[in-house]
PDB file of N, CA and C in Angstrom:
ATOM      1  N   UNK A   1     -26.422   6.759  -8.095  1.00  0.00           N
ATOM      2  CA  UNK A   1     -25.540   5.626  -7.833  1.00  0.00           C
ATOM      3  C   UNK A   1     -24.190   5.926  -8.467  1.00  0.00           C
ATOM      4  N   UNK A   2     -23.062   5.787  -8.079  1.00  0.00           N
ATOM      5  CA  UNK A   2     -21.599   5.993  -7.907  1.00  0.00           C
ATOM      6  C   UNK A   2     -21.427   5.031  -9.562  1.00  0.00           C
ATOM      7  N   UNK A   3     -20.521   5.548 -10.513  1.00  0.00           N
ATOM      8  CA  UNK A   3     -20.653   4.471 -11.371  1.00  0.00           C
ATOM      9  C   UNK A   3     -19.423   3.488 -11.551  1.00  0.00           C
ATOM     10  N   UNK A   4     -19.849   2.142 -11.882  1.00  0.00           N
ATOM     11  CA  UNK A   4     -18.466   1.438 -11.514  1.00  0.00           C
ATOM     12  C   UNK A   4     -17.365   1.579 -12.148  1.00  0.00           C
ATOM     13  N   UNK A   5     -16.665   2.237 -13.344  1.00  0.00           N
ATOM     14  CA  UNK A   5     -15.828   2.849 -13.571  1.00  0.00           C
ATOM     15  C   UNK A   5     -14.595   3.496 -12.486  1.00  0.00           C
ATOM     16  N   UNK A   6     -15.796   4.367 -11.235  1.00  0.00           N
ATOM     17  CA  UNK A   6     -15.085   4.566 -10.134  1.00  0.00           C
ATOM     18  C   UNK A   6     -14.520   3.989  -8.874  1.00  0.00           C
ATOM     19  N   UNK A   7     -15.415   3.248  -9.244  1.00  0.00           N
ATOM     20  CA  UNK A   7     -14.818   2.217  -7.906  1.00  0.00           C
ATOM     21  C   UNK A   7     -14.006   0.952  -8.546  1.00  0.00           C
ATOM     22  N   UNK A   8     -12.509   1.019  -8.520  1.00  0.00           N
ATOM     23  CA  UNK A   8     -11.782   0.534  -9.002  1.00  0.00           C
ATOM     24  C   UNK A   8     -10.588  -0.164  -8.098  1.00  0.00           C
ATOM     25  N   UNK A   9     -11.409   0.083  -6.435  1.00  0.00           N
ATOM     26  CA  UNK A   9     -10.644  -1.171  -5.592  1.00  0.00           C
ATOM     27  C   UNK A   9     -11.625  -1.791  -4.704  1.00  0.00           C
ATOM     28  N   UNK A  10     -10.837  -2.350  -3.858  1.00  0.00           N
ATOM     29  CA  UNK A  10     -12.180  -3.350  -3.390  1.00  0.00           C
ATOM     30  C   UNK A  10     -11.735  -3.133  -1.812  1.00  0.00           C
ATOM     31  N   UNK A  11     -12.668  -2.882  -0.860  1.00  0.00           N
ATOM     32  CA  UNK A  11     -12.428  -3.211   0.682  1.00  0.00           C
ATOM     33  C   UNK A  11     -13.016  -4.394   1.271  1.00  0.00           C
ATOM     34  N   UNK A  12     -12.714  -4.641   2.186  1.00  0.00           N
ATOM     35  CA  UNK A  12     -13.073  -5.387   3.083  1.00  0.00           C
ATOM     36  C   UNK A  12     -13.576  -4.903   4.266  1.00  0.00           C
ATOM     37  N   UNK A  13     -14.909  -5.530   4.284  1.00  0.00           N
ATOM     38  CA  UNK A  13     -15.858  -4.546   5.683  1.00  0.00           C
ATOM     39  C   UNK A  13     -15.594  -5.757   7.318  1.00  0.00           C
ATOM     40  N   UNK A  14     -15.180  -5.962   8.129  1.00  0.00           N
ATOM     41  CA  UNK A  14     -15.751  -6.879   9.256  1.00  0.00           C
ATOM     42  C   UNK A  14     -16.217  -6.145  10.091  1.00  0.00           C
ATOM     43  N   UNK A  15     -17.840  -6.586  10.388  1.00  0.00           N
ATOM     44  CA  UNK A  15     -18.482  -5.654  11.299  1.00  0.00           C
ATOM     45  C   UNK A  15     -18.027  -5.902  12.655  1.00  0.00           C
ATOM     46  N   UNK A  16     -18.466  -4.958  13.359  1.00  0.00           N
ATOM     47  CA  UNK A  16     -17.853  -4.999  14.959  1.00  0.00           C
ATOM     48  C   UNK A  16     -18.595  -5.539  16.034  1.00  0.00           C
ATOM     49  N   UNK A  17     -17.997  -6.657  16.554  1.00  0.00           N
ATOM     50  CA  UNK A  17     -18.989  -7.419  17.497  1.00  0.00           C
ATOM     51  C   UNK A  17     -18.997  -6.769  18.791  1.00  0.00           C
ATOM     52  N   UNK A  18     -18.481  -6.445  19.339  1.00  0.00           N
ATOM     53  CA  UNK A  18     -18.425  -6.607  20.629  1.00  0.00           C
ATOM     54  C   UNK A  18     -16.753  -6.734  21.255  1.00  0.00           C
ATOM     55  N   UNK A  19     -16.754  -6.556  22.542  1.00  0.00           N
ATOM     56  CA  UNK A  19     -15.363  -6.612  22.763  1.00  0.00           C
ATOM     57  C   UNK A  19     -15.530  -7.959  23.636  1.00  0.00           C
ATOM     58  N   UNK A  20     -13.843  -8.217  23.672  1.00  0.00           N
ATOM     59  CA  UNK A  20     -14.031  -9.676  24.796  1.00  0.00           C
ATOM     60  C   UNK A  20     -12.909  -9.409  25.325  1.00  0.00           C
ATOM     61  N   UNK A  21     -12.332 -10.287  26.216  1.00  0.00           N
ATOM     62  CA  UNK A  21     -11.116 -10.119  26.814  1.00  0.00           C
ATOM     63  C   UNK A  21      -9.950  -9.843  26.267  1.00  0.00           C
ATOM     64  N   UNK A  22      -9.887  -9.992  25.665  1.00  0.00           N
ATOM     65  CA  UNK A  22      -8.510 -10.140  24.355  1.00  0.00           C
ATOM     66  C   UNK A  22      -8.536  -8.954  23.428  1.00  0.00           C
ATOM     67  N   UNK A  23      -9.840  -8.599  23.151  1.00  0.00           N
ATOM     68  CA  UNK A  23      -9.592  -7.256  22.359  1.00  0.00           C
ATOM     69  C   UNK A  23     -11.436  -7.375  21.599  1.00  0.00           C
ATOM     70  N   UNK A  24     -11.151  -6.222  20.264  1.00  0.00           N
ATOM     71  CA  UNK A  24     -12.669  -6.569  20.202  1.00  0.00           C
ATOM     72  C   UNK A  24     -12.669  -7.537  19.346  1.00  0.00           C
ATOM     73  N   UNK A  25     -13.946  -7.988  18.690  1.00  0.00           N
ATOM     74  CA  UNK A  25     -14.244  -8.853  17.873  1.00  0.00           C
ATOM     75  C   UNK A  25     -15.334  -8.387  16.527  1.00  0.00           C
ATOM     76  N   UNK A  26     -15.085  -9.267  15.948  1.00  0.00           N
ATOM     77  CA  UNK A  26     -15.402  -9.473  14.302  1.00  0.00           C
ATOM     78  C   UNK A  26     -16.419 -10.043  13.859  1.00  0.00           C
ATOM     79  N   UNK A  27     -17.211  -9.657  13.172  1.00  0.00           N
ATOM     80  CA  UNK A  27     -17.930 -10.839  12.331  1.00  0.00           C
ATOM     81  C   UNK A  27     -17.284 -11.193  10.883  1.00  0.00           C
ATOM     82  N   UNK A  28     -17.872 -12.227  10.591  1.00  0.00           N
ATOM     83  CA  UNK A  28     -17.479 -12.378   8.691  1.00  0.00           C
ATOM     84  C   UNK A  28     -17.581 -11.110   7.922  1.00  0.00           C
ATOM     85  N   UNK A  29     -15.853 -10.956   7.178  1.00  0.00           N
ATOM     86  CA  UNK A  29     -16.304 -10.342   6.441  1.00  0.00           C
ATOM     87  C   UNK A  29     -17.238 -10.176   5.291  1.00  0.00           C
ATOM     88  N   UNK A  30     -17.042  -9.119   4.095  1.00  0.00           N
ATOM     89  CA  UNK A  30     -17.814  -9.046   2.986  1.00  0.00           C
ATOM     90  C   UNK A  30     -16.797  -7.973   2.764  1.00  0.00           C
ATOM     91  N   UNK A  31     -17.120  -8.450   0.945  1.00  0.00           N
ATOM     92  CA  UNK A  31     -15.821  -7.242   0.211  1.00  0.00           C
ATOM     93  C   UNK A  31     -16.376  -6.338  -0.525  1.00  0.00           C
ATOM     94  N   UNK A  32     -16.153  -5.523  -0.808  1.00  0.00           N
ATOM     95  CA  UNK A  32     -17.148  -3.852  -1.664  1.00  0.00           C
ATOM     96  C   UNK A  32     -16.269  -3.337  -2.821  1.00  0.00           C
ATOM     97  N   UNK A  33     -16.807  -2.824  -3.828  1.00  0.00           N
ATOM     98  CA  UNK A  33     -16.508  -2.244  -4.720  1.00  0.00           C
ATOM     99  C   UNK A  33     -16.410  -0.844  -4.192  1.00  0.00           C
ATOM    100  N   UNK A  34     -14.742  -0.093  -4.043  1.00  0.00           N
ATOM    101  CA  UNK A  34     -15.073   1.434  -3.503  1.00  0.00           C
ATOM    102  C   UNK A  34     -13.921   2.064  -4.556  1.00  0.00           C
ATOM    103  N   UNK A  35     -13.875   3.491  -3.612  1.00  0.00           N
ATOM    104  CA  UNK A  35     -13.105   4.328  -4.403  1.00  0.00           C
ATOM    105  C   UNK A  35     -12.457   5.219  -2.923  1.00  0.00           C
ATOM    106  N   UNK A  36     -10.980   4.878  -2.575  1.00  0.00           N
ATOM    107  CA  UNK A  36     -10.381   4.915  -0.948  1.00  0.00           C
ATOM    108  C   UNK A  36      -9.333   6.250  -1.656  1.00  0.00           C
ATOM    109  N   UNK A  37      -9.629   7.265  -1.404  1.00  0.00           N
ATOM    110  CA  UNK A  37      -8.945   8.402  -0.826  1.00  0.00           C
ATOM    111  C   UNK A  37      -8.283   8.598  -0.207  1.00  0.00           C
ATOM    112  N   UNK A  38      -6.737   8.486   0.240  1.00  0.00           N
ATOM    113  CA  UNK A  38      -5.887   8.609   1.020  1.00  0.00           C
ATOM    114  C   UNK A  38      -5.717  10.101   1.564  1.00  0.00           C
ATOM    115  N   UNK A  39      -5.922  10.634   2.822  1.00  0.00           N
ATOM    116  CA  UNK A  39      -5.355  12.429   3.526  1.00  0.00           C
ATOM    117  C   UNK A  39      -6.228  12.328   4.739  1.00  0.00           C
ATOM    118  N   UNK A  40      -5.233  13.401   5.025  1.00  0.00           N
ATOM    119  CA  UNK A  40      -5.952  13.597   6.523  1.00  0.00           C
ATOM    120  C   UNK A  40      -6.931  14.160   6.955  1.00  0.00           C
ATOM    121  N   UNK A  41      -8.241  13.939   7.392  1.00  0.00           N
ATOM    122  CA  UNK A  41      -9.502  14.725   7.313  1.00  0.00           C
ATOM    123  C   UNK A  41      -9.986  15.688   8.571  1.00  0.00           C
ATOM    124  N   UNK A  42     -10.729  15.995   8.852  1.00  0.00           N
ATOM    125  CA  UNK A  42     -10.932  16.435  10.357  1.00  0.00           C
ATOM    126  C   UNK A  42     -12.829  16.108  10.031  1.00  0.00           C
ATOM    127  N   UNK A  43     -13.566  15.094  11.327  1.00  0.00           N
ATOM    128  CA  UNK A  43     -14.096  14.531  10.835  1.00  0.00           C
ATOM    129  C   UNK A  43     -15.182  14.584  12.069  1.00  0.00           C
ATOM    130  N   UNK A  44     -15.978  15.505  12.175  1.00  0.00           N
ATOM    131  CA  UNK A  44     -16.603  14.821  13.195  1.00  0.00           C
ATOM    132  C   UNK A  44     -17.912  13.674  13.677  1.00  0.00           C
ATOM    133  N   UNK A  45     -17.350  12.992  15.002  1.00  0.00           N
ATOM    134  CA  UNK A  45     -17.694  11.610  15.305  1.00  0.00           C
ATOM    135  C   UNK A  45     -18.868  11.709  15.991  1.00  0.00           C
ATOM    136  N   UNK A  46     -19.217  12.839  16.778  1.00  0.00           N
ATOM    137  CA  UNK A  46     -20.558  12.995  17.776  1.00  0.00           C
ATOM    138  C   UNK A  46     -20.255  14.524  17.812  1.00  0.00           C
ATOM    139  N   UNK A  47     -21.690  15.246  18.636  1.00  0.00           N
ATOM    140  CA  UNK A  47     -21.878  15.880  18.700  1.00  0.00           C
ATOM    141  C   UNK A  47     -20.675  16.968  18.988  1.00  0.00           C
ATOM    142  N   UNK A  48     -20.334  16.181  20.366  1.00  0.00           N
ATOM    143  CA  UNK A  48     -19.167  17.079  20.958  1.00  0.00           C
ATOM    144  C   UNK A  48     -17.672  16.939  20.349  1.00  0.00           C
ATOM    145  N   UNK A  49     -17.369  16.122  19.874  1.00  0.00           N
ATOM    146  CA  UNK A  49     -15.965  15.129  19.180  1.00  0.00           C
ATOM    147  C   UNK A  49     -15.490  15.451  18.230  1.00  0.00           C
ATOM    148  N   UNK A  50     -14.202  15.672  17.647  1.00  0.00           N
ATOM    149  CA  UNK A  50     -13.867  15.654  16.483  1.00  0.00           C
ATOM    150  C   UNK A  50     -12.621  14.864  16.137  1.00  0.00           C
ATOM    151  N   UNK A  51     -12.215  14.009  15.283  1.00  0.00           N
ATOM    152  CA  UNK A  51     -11.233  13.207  15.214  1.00  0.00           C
ATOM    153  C   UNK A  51     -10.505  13.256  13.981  1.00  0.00           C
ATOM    154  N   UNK A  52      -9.464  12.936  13.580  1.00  0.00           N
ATOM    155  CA  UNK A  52      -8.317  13.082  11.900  1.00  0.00           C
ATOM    156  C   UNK A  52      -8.726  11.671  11.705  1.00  0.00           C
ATOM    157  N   UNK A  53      -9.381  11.985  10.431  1.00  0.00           N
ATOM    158  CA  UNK A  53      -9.148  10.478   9.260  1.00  0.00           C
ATOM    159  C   UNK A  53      -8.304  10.230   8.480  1.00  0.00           C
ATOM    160  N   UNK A  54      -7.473   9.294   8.572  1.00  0.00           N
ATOM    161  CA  UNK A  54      -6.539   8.830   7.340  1.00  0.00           C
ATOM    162  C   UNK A  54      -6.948   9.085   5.838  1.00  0.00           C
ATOM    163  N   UNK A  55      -8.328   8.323   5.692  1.00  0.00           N
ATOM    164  CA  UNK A  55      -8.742   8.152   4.291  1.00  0.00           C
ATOM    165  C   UNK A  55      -9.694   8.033   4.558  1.00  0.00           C
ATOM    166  N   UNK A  56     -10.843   8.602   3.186  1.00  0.00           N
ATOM    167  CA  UNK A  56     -12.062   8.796   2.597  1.00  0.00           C
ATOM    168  C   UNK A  56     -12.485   7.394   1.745  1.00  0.00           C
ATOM    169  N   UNK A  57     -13.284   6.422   2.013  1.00  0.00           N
ATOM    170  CA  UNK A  57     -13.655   5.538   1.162  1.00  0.00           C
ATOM    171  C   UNK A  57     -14.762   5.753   0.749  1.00  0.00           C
ATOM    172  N   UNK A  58     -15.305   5.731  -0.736  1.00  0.00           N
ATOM    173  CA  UNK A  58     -16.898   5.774  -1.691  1.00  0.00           C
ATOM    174  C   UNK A  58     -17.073   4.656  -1.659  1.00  0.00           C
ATOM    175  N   UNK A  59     -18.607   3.920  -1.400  1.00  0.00           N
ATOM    176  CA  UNK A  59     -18.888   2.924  -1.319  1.00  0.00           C
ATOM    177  C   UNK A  59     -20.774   3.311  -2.292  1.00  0.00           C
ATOM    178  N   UNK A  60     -20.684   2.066  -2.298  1.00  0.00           N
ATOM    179  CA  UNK A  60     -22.587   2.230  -2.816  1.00  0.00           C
ATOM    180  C   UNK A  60     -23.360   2.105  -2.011  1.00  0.00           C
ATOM    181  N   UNK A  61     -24.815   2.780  -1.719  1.00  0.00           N
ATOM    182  CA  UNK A  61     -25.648   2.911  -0.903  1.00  0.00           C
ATOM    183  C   UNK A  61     -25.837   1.719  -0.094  1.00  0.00           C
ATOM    184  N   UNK A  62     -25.837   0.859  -0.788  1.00  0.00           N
ATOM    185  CA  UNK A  62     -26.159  -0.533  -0.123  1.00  0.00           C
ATOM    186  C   UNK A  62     -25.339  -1.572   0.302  1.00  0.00           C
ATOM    187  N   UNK A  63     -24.259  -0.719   0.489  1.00  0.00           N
ATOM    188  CA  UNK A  63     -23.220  -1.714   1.745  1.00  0.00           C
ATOM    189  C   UNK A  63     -23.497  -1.211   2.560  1.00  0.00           C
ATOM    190  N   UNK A  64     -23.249  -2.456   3.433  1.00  0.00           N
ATOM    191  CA  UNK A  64     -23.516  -2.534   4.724  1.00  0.00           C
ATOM    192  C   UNK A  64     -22.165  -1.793   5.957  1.00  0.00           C
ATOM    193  N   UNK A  65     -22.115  -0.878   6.375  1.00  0.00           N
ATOM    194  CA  UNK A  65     -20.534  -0.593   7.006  1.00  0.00           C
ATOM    195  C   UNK A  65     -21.418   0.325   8.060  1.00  0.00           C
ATOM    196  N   UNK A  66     -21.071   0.453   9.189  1.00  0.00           N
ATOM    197  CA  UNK A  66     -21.291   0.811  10.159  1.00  0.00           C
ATOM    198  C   UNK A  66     -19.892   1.461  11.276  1.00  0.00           C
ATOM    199  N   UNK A  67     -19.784   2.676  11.885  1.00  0.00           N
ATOM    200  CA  UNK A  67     -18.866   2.837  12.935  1.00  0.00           C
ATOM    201  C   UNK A  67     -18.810   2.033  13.936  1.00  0.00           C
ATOM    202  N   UNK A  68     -16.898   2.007  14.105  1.00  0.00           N
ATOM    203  CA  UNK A  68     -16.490   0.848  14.654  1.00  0.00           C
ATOM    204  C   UNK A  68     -16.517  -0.166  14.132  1.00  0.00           C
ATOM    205  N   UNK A  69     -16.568   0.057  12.548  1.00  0.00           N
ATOM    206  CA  UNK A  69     -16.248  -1.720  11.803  1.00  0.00           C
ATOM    207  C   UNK A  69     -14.651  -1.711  11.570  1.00  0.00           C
ATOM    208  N   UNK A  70     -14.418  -2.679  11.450  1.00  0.00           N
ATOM    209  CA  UNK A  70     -12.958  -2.611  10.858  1.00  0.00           C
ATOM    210  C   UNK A  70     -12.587  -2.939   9.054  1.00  0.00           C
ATOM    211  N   UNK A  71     -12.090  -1.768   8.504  1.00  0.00           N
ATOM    212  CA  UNK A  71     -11.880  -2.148   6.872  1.00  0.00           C
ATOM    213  C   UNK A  71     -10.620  -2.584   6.487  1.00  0.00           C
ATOM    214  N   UNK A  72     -10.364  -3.112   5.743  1.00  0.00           N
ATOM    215  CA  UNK A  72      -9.122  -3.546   4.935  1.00  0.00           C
ATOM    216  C   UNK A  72      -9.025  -2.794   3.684  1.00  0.00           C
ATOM    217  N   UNK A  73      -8.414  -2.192   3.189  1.00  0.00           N
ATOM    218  CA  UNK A  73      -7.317  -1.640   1.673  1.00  0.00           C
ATOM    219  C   UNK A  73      -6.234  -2.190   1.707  1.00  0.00           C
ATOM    220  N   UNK A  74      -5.793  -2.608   0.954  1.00  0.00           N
ATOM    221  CA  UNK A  74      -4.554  -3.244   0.103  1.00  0.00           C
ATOM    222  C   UNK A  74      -3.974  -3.418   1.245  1.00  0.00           C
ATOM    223  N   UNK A  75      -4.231  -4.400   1.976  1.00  0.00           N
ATOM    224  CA  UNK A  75      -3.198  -4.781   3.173  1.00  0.00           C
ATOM    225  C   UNK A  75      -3.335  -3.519   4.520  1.00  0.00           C
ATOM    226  N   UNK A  76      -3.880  -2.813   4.603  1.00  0.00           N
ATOM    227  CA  UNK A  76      -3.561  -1.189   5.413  1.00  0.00           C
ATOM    228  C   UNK A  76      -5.087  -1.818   5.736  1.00  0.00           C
ATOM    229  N   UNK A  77      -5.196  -1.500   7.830  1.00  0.00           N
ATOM    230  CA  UNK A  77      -6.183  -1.743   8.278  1.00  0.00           C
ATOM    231  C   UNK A  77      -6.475  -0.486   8.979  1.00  0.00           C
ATOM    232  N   UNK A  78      -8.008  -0.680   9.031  1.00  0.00           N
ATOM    233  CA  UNK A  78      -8.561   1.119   9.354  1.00  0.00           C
ATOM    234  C   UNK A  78      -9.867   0.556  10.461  1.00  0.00           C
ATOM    235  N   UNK A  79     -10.418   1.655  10.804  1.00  0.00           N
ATOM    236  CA  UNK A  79     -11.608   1.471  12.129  1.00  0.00           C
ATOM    237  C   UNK A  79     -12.065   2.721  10.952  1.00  0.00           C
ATOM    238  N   UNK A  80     -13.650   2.168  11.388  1.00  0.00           N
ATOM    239  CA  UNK A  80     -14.609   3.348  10.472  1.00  0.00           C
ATOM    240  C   UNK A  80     -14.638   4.080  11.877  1.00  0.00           C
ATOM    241  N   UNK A  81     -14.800   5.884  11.093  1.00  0.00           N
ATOM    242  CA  UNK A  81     -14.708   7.007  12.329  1.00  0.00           C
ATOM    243  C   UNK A  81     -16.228   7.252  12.062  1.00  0.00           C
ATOM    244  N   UNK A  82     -16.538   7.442  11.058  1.00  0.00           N
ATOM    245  CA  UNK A  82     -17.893   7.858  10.730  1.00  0.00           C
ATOM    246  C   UNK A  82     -18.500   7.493   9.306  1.00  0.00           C
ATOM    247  N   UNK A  83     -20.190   7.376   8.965  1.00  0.00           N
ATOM    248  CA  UNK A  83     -20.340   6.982   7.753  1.00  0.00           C
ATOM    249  C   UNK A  83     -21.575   8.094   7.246  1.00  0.00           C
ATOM    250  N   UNK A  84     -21.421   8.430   6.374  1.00  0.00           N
ATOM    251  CA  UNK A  84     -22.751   9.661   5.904  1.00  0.00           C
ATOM    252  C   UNK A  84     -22.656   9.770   4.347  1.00  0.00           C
ATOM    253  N   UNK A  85     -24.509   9.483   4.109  1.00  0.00           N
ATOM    254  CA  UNK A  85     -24.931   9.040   2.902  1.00  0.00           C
ATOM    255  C   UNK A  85     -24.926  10.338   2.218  1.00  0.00           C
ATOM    256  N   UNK A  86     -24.533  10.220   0.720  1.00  0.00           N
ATOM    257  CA  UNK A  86     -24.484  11.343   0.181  1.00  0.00           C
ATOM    258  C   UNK A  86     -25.992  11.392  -1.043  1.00  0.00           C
ATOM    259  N   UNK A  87     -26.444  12.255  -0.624  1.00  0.00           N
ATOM    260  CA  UNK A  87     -28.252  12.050  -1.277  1.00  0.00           C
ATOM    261  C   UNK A  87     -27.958  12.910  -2.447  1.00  0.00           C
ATOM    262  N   UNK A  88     -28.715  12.416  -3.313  1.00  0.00           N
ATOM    263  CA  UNK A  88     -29.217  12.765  -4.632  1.00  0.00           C
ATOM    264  C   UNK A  88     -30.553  12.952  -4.825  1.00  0.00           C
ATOM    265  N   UNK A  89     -30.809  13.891  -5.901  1.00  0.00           N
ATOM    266  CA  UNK A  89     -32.025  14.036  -6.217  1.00  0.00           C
ATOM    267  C   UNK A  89     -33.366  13.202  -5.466  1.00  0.00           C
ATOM    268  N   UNK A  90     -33.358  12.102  -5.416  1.00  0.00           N
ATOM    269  CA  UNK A  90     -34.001  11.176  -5.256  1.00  0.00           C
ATOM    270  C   UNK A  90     -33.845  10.109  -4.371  1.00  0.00           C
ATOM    271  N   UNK A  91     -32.109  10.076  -4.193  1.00  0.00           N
ATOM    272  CA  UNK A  91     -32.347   8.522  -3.430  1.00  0.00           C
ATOM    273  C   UNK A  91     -30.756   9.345  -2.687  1.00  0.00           C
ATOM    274  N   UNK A  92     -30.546   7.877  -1.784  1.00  0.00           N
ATOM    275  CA  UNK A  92     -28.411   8.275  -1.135  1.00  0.00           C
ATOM    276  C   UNK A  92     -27.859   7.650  -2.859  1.00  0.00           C
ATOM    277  N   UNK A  93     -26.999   8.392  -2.987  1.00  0.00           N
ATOM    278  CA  UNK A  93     -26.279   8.193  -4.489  1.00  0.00           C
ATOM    279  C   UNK A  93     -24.944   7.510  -4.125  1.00  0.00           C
ATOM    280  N   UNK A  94     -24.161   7.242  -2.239  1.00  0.00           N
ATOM    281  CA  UNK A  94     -23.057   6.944  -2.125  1.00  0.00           C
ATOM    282  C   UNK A  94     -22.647   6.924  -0.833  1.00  0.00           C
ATOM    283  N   UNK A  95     -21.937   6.135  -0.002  1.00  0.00           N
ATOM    284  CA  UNK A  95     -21.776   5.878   1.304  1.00  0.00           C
ATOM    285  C   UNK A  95     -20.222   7.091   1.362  1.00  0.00           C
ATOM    286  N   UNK A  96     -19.967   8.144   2.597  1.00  0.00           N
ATOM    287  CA  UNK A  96     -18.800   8.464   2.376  1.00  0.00           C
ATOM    288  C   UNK A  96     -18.210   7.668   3.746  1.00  0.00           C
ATOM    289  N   UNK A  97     -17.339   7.106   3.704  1.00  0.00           N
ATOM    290  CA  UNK A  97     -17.023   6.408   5.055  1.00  0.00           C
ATOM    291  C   UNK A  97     -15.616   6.773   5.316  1.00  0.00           C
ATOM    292  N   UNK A  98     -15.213   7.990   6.725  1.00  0.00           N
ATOM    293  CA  UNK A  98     -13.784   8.320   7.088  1.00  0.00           C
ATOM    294  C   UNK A  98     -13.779   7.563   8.007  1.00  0.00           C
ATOM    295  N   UNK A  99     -12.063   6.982   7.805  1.00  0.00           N
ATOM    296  CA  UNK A  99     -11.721   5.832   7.930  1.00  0.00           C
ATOM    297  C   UNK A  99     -10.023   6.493   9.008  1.00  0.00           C
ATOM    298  N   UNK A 100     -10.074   5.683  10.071  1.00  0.00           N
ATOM    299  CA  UNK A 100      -9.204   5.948  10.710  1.00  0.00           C
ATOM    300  C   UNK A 100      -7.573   4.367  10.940  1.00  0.00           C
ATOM    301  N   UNK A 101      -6.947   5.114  11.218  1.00  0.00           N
ATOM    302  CA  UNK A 101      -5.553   4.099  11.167  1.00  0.00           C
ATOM    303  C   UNK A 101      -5.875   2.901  12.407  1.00  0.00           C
ATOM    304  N   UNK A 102      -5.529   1.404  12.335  1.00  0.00           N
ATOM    305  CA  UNK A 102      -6.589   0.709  13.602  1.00  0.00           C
ATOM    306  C   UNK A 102      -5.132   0.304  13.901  1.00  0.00           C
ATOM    307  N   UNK A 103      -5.029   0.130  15.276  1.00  0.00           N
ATOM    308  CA  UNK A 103      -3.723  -0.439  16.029  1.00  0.00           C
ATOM    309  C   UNK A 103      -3.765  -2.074  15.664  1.00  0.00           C
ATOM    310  N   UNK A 104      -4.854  -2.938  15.587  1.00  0.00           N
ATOM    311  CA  UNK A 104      -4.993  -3.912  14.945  1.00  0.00           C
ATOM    312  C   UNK A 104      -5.569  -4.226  13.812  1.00  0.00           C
TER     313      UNK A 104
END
Protein backbone atom coordinates (compact mmCIF):
# COMPACT_ATOMS: atom_id res chain seq x y z
CA UNK A 1 0.00 0.00 0.00
CA UNK A 2 1.29 3.51 -1.29
CA UNK A 3 2.01 5.44 2.02
CA UNK A 4 0.10 8.56 2.79
CA UNK A 5 2.95 10.79 3.13
CA UNK A 6 2.80 10.36 -0.76
CA UNK A 7 -0.21 11.12 -1.71
CA UNK A 8 -0.31 14.68 -0.97
CA UNK A 9 -3.18 15.84 -3.48
CA UNK A 10 -6.47 14.88 -3.94
CA UNK A 11 -8.48 14.01 -7.38
CA UNK A 12 -11.65 13.84 -8.28
CA UNK A 13 -12.95 10.59 -10.01
CA UNK A 14 -16.66 11.00 -12.07
CA UNK A 15 -17.34 7.74 -13.51
CA UNK A 16 -18.51 7.55 -17.09
CA UNK A 17 -22.07 6.99 -17.85
CA UNK A 18 -22.85 6.76 -21.04
CA UNK A 19 -23.20 9.28 -23.77
CA UNK A 20 -26.45 11.30 -24.58
CA UNK A 21 -27.14 13.85 -26.98
CA UNK A 22 -25.28 16.62 -25.67
CA UNK A 23 -22.14 14.89 -24.90
CA UNK A 24 -21.22 12.12 -22.43
CA UNK A 25 -22.31 11.83 -18.99
CA UNK A 26 -21.29 11.50 -15.34
CA UNK A 27 -22.02 9.95 -12.31
CA UNK A 28 -21.34 11.45 -8.69
CA UNK A 29 -18.23 12.14 -8.01
CA UNK A 30 -15.77 10.79 -5.18
CA UNK A 31 -12.39 12.39 -4.21
CA UNK A 32 -8.95 10.23 -3.68
CA UNK A 33 -5.92 10.69 -1.98
CA UNK A 34 -3.15 10.52 -5.04
CA UNK A 35 0.18 11.43 -6.12
CA UNK A 36 -0.44 13.22 -10.13
CA UNK A 37 2.73 13.28 -12.18
CA UNK A 38 2.70 15.76 -14.76
CA UNK A 39 4.72 14.51 -18.70
CA UNK A 40 4.02 13.10 -21.57
CA UNK A 41 3.70 9.31 -21.66
CA UNK A 42 3.23 6.93 -24.55
CA UNK A 43 0.65 4.63 -23.17
CA UNK A 44 -0.91 1.86 -24.54
CA UNK A 45 -4.90 1.70 -24.61
CA UNK A 46 -5.69 -1.80 -26.44
CA UNK A 47 -4.09 -4.19 -28.08
CA UNK A 48 -3.60 -2.45 -31.33
CA UNK A 49 -3.54 1.46 -29.95
CA UNK A 50 -1.23 3.61 -28.52
CA UNK A 51 -1.98 7.10 -27.19
CA UNK A 52 0.30 10.32 -25.20
CA UNK A 53 -0.71 10.87 -21.58
CA UNK A 54 -0.48 14.15 -20.03
CA UNK A 55 -0.02 12.81 -16.48
CA UNK A 56 0.57 9.76 -14.31
CA UNK A 57 -1.78 9.67 -11.20
CA UNK A 58 -0.92 7.01 -7.90
CA UNK A 59 -3.94 6.15 -6.38
CA UNK A 60 -4.65 3.20 -3.69
CA UNK A 61 -5.79 -0.14 -4.68
CA UNK A 62 -9.16 0.50 -3.70
CA UNK A 63 -10.38 3.36 -5.66
CA UNK A 64 -12.64 2.94 -7.75
CA UNK A 65 -11.47 4.66 -11.43
CA UNK A 66 -12.09 3.00 -14.48
CA UNK A 67 -11.24 4.11 -18.45
CA UNK A 68 -13.18 6.76 -19.77
CA UNK A 69 -13.81 8.32 -16.31
CA UNK A 70 -13.27 11.81 -16.12
CA UNK A 71 -10.61 13.22 -13.26
CA UNK A 72 -10.12 16.55 -11.85
CA UNK A 73 -6.45 18.01 -10.45
CA UNK A 74 -6.32 21.36 -9.26
CA UNK A 75 -8.82 22.71 -11.62
CA UNK A 76 -7.07 20.76 -14.96
CA UNK A 77 -9.62 18.12 -16.36
CA UNK A 78 -8.36 14.75 -17.79
CA UNK A 79 -10.21 11.41 -19.38
CA UNK A 80 -8.54 8.21 -17.87
CA UNK A 81 -6.48 6.54 -21.00
CA UNK A 82 -5.73 3.53 -19.05
CA UNK A 83 -5.53 2.02 -15.40
CA UNK A 84 -2.96 -0.89 -14.25
CA UNK A 85 -2.47 -2.24 -10.78
CA UNK A 86 0.92 -2.25 -9.60
CA UNK A 87 1.34 -5.76 -7.52
CA UNK A 88 3.40 -6.42 -4.69
CA UNK A 89 4.58 -9.23 -3.04
CA UNK A 90 1.25 -10.17 -2.02
CA UNK A 91 -1.47 -7.96 -2.93
CA UNK A 92 -1.90 -4.58 -5.96
CA UNK A 93 0.25 -2.09 -3.73
CA UNK A 94 -1.21 0.98 -6.17
CA UNK A 95 -3.52 2.04 -9.01
CA UNK A 96 -1.21 3.70 -11.94
CA UNK A 97 -3.84 5.68 -13.86
CA UNK A 98 -2.51 7.69 -17.40
CA UNK A 99 -4.50 10.36 -17.66
CA UNK A 100 -5.21 12.23 -20.84
CA UNK A 101 -6.10 16.19 -21.53
CA UNK A 102 -10.38 16.09 -21.82
CA UNK A 103 -11.88 18.79 -24.25
CA UNK A 104 -14.51 19.02 -21.44
Amino acid sequence: MMPTALLRQTVRVEPYAGEAASGPLYDASASYPARVEPGRRLVRSTEDAAVVSDAVAYLRPDAVVAVGDRVTVSGIVYRVLAVDAGRGLLRDELLRVSLGRSAK
